[in-house]
C-alpha atoms as a PDB file:
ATOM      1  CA  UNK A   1     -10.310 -14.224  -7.418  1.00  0.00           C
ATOM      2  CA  UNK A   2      -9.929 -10.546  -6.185  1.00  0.00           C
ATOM      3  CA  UNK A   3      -7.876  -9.696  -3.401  1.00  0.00           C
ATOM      4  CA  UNK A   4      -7.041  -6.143  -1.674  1.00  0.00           C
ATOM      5  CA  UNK A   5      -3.343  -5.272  -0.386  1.00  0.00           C
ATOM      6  CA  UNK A   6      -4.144  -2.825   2.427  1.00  0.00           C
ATOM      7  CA  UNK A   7      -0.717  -0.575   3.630  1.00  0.00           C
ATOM      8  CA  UNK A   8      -0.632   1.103   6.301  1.00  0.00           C
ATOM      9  CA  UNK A   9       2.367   3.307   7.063  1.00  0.00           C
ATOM     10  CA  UNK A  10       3.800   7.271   6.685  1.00  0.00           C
ATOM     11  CA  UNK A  11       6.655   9.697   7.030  1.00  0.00           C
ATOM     12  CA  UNK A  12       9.730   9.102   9.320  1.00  0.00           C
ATOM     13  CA  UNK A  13       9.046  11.112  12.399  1.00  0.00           C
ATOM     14  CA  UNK A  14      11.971  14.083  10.604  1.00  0.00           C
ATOM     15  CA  UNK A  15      10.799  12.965   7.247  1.00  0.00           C
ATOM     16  CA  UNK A  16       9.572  15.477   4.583  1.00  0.00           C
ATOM     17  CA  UNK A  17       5.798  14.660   4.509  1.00  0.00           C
ATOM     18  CA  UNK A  18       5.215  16.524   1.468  1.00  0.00           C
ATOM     19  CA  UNK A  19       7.551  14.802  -0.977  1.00  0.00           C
ATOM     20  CA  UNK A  20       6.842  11.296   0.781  1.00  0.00           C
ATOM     21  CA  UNK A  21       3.239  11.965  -0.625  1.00  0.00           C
ATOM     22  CA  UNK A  22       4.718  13.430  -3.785  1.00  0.00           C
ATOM     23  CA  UNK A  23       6.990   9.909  -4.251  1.00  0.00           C
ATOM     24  CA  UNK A  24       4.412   7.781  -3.701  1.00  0.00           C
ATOM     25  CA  UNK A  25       1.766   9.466  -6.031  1.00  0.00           C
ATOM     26  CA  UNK A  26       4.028   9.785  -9.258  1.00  0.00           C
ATOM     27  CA  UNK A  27       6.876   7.196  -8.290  1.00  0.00           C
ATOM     28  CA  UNK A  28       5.069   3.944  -5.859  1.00  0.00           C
ATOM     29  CA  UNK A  29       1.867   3.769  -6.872  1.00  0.00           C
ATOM     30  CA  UNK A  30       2.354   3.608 -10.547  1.00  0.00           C
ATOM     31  CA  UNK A  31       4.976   1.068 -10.041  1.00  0.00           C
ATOM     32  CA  UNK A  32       2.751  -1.420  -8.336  1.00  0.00           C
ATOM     33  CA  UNK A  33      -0.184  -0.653 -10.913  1.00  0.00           C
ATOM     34  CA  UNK A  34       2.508  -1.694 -13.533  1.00  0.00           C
ATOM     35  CA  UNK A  35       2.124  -5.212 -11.420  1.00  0.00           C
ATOM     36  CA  UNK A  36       0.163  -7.636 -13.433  1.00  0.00           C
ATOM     37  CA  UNK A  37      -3.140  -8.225 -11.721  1.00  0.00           C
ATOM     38  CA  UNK A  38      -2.820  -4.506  -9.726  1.00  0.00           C
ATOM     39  CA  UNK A  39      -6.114  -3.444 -11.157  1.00  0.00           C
ATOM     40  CA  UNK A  40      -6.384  -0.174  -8.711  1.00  0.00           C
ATOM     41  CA  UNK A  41      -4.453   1.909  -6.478  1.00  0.00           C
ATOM     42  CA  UNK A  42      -5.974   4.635  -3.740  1.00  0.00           C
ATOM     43  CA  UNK A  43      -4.430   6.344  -1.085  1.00  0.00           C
ATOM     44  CA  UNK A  44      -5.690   7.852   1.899  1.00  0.00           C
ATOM     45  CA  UNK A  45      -5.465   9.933   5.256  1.00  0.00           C
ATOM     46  CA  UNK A  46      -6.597   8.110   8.042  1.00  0.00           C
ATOM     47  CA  UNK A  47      -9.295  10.381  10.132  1.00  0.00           C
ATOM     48  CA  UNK A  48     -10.563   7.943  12.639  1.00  0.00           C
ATOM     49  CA  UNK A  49      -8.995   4.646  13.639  1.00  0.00           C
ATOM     50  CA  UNK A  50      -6.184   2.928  15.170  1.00  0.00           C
ATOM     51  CA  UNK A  51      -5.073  -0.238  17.513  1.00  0.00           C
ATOM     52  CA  UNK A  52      -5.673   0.392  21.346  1.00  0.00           C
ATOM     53  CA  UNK A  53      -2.602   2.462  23.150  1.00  0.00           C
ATOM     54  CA  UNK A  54      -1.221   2.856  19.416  1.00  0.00           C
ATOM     55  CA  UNK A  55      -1.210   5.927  17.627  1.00  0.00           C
ATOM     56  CA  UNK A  56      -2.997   4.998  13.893  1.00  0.00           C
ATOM     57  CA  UNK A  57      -1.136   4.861  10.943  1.00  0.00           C
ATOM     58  CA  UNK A  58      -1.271   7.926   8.948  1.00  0.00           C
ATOM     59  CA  UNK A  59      -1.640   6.834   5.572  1.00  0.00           C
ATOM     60  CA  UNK A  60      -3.548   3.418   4.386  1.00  0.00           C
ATOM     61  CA  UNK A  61      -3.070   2.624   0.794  1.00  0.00           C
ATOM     62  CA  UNK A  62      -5.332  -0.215  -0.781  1.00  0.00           C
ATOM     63  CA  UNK A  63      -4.545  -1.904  -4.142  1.00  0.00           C
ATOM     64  CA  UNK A  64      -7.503  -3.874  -5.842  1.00  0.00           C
ATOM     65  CA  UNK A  65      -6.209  -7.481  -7.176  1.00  0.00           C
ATOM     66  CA  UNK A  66      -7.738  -9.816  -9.438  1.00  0.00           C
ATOM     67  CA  UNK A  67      -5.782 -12.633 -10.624  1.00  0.00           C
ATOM     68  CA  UNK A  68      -6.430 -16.631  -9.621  1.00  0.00           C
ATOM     69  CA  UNK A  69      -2.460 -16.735  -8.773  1.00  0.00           C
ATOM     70  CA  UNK A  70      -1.463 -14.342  -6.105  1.00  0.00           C
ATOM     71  CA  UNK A  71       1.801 -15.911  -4.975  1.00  0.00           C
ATOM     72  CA  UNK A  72       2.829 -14.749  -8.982  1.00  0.00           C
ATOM     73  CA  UNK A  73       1.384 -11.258  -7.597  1.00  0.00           C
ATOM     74  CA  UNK A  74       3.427 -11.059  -4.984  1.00  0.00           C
ATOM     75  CA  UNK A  75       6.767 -12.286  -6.817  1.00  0.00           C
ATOM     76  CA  UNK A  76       6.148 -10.465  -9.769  1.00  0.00           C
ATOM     77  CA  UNK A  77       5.920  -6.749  -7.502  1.00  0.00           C
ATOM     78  CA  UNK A  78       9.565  -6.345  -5.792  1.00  0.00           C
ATOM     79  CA  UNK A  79      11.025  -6.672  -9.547  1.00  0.00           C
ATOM     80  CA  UNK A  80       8.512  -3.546 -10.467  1.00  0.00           C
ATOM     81  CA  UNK A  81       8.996  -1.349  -7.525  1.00  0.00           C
ATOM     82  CA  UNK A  82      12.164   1.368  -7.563  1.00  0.00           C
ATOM     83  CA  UNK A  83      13.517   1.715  -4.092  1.00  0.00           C
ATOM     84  CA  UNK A  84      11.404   3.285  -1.157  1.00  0.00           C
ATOM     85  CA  UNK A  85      11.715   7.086  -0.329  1.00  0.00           C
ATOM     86  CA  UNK A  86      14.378   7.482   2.601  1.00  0.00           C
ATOM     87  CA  UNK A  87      11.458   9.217   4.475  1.00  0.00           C
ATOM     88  CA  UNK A  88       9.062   6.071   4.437  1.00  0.00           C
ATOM     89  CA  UNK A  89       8.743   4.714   8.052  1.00  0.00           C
ATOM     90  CA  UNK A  90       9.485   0.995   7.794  1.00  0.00           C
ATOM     91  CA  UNK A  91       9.539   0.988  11.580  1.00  0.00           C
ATOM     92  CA  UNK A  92       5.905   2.121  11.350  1.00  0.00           C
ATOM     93  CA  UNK A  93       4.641   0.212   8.309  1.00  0.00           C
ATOM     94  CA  UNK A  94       2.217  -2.992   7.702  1.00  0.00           C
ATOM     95  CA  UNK A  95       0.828  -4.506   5.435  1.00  0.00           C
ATOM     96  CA  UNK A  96      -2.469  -7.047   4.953  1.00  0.00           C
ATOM     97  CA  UNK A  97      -3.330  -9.225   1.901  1.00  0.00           C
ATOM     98  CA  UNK A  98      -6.603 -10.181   1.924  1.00  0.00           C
ATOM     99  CA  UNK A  99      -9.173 -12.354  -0.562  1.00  0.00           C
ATOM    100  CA  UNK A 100     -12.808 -11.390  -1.123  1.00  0.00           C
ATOM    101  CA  UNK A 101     -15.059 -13.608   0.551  1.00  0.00           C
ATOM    102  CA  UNK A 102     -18.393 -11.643   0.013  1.00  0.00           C
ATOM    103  CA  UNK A 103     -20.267  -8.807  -1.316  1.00  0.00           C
ATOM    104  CA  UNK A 104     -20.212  -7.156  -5.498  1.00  0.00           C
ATOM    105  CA  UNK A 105     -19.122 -10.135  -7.839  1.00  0.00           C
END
């Protein structure tokens, strides 16, 4: 089965932008591709988008997961991942797991 982990979150509103991105480039995302079944990571800027009479979330990350076992997925990642930078906004931050219904097999 694949499955895409879409996050959607950014700096603290004081936070150091910059070396957020930096942490999450060489420290985050190769932790969770170290995840079994973590196939691919991406990270983006959001340009257009957002929830009505809610600012959008700066940054959306999407992992690409194949695995038939996601609940092992999902156990398996807090062991991998090193603590979060103190600038990440957990106030601000989401997350969606979602399973491929349709589309390139």
């Amino acid at each position: 089965m694949r499955y895409v982990l879409i996050a959607l979150n950014g700096a603290t509103p004081d936070g150091d932008e910059a070396d957020l991105e930096r942490w999450y480039r060489d420290v985050h995302i190769p932790d969770l591709k170290s995840v079994r079944g973590i196939t691919s990571a991406r990270r983006y800027r959001t340009v257009l988008g957002g929830l009505p009479d809610q600012e959008p979330w700066p940054y959306v990350a999407i992992y690409e997961i194949e695995t038939d076992d996601i609940e092992a997925v999902m156990t398996e990642m807090p062991s991998k991942l090193r603590p979060f930078h103190p600038d990440f906004d957990h106030s601000r931050s989401g997350h969606i797991i979602a399973m491929q219904i349709a589309g390139d097999e």
